[in-house]
C-alpha atoms as a PDB file:
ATOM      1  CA  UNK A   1       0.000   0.000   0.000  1.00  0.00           C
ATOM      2  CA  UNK A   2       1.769   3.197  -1.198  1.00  0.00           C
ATOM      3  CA  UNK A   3       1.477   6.629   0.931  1.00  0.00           C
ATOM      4  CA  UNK A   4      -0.893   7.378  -2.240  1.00  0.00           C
ATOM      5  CA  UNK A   5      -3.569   5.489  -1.022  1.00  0.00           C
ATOM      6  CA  UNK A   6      -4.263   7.337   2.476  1.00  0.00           C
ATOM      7  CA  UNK A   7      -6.772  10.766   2.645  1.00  0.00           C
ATOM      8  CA  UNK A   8      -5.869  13.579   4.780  1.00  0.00           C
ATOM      9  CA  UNK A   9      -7.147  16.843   5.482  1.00  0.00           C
ATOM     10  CA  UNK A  10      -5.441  20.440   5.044  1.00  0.00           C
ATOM     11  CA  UNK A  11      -4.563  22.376   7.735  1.00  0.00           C
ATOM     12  CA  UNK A  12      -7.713  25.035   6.468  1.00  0.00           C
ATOM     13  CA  UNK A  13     -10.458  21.790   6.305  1.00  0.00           C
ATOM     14  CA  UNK A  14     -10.343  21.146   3.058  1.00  0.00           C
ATOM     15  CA  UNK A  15      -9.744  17.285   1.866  1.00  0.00           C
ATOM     16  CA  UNK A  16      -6.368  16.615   0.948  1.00  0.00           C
ATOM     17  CA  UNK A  17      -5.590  12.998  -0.113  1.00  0.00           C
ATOM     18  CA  UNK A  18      -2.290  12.264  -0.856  1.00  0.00           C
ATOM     19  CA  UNK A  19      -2.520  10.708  -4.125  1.00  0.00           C
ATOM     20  CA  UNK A  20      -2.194  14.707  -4.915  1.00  0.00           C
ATOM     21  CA  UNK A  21       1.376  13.466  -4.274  1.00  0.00           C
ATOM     22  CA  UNK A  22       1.594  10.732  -6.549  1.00  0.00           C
ATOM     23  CA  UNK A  23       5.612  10.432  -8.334  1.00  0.00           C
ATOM     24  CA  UNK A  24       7.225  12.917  -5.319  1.00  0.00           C
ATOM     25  CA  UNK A  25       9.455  12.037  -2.649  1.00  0.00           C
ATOM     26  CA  UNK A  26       8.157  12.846   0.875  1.00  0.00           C
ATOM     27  CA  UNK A  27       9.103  14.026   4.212  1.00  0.00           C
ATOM     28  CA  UNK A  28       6.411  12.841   6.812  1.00  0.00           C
ATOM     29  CA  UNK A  29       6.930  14.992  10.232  1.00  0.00           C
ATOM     30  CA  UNK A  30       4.669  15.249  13.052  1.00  0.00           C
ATOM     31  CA  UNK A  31       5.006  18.951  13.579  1.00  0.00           C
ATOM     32  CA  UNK A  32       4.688  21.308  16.871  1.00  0.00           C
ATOM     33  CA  UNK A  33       4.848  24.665  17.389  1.00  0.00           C
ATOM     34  CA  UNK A  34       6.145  24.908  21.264  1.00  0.00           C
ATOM     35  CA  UNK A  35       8.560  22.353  21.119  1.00  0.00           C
ATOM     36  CA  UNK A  36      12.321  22.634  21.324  1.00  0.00           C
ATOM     37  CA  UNK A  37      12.975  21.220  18.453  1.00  0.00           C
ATOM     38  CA  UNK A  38      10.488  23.740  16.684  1.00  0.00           C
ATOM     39  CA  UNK A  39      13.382  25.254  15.236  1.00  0.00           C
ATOM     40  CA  UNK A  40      13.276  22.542  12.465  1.00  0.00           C
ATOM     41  CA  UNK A  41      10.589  24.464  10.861  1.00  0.00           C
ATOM     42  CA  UNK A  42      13.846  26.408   9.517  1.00  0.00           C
ATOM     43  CA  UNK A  43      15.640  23.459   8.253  1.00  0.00           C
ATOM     44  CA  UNK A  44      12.555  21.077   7.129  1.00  0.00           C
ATOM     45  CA  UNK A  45      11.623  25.066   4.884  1.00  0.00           C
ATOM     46  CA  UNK A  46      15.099  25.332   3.250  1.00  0.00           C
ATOM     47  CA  UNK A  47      14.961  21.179   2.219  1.00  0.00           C
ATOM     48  CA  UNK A  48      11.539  22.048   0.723  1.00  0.00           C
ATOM     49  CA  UNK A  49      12.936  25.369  -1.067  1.00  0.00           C
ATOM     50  CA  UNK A  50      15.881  23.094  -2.060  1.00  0.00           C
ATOM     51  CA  UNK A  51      14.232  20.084  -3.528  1.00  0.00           C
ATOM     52  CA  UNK A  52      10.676  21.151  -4.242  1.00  0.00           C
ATOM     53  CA  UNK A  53      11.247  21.815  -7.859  1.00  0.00           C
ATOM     54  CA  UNK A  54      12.932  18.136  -7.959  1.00  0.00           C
ATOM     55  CA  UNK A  55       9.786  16.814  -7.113  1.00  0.00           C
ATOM     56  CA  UNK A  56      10.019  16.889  -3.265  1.00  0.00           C
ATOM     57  CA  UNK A  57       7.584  17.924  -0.731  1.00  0.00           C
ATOM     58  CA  UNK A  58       7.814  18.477   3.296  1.00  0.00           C
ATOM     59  CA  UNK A  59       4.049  16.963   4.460  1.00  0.00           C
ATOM     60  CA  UNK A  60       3.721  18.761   8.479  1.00  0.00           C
ATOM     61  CA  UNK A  61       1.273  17.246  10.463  1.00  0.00           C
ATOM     62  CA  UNK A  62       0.400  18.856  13.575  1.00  0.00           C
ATOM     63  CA  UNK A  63      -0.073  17.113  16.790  1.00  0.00           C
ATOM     64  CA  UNK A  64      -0.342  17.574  20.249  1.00  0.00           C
ATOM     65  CA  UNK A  65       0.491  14.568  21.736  1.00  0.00           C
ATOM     66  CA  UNK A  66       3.364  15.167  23.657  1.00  0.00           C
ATOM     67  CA  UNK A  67       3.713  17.797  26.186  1.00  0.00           C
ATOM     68  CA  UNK A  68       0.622  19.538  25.003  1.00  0.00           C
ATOM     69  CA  UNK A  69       3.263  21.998  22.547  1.00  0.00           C
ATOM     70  CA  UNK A  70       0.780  22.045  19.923  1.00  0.00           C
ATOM     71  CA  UNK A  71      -2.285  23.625  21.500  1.00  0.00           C
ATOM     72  CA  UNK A  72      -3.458  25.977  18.884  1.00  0.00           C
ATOM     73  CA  UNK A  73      -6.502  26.107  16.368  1.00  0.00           C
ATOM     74  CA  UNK A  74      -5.381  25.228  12.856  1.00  0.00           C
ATOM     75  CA  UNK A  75      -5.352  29.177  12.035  1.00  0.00           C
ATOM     76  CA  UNK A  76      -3.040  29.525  14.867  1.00  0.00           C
ATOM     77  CA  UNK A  77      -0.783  27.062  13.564  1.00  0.00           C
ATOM     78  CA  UNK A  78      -0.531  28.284  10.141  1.00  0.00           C
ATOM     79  CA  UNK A  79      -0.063  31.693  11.110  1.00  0.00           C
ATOM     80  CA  UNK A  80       2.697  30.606  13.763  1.00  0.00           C
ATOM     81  CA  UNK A  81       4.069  28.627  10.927  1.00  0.00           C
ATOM     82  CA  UNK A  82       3.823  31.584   8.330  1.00  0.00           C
ATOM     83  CA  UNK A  83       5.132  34.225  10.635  1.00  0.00           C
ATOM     84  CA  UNK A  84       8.057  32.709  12.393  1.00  0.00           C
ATOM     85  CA  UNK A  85       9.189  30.235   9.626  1.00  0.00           C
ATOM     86  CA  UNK A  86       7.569  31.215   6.215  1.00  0.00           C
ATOM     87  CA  UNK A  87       7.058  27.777   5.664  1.00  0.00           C
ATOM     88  CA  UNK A  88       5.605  27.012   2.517  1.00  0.00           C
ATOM     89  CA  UNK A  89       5.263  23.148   2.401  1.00  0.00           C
ATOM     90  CA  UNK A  90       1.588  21.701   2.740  1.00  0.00           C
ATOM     91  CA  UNK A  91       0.682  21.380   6.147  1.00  0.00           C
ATOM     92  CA  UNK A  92      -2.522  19.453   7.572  1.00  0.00           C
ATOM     93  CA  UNK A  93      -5.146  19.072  10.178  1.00  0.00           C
ATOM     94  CA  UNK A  94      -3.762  18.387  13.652  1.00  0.00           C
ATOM     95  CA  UNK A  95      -3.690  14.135  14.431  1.00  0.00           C
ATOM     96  CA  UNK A  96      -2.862  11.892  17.137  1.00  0.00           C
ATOM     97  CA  UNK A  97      -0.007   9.812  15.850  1.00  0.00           C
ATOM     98  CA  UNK A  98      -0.307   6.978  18.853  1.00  0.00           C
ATOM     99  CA  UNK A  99      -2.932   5.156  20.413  1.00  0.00           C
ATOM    100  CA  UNK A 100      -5.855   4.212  19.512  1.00  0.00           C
ATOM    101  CA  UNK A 101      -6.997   7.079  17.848  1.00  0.00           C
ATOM    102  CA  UNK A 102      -3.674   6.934  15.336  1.00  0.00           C
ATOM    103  CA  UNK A 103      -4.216   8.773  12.315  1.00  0.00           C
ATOM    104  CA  UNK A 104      -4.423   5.560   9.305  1.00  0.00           C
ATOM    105  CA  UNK A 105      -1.536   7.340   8.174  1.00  0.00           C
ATOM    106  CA  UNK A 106       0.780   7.096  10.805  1.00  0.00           C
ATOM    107  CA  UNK A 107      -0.263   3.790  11.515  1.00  0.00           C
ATOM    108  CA  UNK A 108       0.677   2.703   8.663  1.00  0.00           C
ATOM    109  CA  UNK A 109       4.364   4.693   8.550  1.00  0.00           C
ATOM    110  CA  UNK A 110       5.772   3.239  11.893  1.00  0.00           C
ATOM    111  CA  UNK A 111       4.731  -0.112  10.716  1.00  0.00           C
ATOM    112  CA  UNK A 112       6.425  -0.264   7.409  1.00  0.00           C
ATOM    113  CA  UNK A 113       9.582   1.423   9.287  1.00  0.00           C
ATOM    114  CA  UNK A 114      10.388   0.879  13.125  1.00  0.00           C
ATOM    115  CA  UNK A 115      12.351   3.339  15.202  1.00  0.00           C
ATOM    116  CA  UNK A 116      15.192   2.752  17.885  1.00  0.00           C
ATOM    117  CA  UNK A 117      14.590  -1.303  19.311  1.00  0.00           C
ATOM    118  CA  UNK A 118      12.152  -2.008  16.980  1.00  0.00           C
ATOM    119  CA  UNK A 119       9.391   0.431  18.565  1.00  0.00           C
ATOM    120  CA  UNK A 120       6.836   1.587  16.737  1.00  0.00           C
ATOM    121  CA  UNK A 121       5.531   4.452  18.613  1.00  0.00           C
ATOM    122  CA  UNK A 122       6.494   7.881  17.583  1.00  0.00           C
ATOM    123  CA  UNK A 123       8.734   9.292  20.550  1.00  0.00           C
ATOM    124  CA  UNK A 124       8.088  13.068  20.206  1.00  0.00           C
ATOM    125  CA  UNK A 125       7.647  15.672  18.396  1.00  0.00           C
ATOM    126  CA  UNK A 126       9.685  16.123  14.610  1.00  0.00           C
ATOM    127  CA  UNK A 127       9.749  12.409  14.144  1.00  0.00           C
ATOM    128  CA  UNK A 128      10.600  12.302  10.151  1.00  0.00           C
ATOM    129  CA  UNK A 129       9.679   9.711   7.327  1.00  0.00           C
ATOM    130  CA  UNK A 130      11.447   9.667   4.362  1.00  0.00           C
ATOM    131  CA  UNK A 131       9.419   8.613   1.116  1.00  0.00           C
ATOM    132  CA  UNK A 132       9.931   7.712  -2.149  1.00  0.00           C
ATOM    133  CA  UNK A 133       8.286   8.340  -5.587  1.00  0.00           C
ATOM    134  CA  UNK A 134       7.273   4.679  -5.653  1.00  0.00           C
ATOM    135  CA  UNK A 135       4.993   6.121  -2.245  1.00  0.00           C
ATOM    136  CA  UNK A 136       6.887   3.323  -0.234  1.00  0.00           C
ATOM    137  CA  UNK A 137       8.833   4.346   3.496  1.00  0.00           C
ATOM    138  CA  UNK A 138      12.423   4.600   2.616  1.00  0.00           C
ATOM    139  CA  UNK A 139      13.717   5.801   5.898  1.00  0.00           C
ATOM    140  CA  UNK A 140      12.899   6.713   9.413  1.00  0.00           C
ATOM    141  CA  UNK A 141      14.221   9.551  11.058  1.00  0.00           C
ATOM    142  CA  UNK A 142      14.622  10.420  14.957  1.00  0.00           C
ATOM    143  CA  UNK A 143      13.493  13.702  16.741  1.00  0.00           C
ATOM    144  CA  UNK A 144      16.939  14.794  16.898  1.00  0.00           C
ATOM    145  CA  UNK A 145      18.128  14.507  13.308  1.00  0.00           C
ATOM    146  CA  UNK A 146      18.290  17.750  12.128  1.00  0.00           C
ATOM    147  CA  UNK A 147      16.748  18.359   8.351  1.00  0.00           C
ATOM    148  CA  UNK A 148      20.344  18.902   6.676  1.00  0.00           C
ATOM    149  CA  UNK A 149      21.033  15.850   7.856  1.00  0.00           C
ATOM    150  CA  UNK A 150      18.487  13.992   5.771  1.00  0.00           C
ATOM    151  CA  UNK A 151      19.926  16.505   2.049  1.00  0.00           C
ATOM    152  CA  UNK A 152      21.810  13.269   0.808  1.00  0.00           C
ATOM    153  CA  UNK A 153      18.877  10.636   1.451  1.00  0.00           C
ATOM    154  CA  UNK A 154      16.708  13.080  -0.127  1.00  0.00           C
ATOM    155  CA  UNK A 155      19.024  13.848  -2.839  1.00  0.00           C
ATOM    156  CA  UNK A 156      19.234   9.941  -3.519  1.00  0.00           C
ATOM    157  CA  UNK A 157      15.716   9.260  -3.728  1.00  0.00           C
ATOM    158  CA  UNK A 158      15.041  12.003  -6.551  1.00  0.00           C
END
């Protein structure tokens, strides 16, 4: 089952299913906007600027499963995003990313890649998955890895 396959909606409402991204590569990231790693917004923006016209896309998802750092309404997040970042990557509706009421989507990404032990669960905040054009999980990223970090896989899946 490719990435392709899974609906999602837009940070403003509007239905956004991902087969909009058919033939790109992908960056999955479960997003926050009072995090410490928030800062990533900068990096995860200049991969998009980088790559984008490659055929690349970041994909944020909101969520505010850990510590409560993503509190806001989806205007507030896209204006925090706009204003302090000037991201321009597609971002979506806020989702829970663990338990039972995991998103399909990110049910599906931490079983087709594992993180640290073999745990599925997503950890925190900025947890990245990197995607291919086939829409198959190439790659799982930790909190911690910084977006430059990720340039050369990117750079080898286009």
């Amino acid at each position: 089952m490719p990435i392709t396959d899974f609906d999602a909606k837009a940070l403003d409402g509007r239905d956004a299913p991902l087969r909009e991204h058919k033939g790109e590569v992908l960056l999955v990231v479960n997003v926050a906007s009072k995090c410490g790693l928030t800062p990533q917004y900068e990096g995860l923006e200049a991969l998009q600027e980088e790559f984008h016209d490659k055929g690349f896309n970041v994909l944020g998802f909101p969520c505010n499963q850990f510590g409560g750092q993503e509190p806001g309404t989806a205007d507030e997040i896209g204006a925090f995003c706009s204003t302090n970042f000037g991201v321009s990557f597609p971002m979506y509706a806020k989702i829970d990313v663990n338990g039972e009421g995991a998103d399909p989507l990110y049910r599906w990404l931490k079983g087709e890649k594992k993180g640290v032990l073999g745990a599925e669960a997503i950890k925190w905040n900025f947890t990245k998955f990197l995607v291919g054009r086939d829409g198959e999980v190439i790659e799982r990223f930790a909190p911690t890895t910084e977006p430059k970090d990720i340039a050369k896989a990117i750079e080898k899946a286009l």
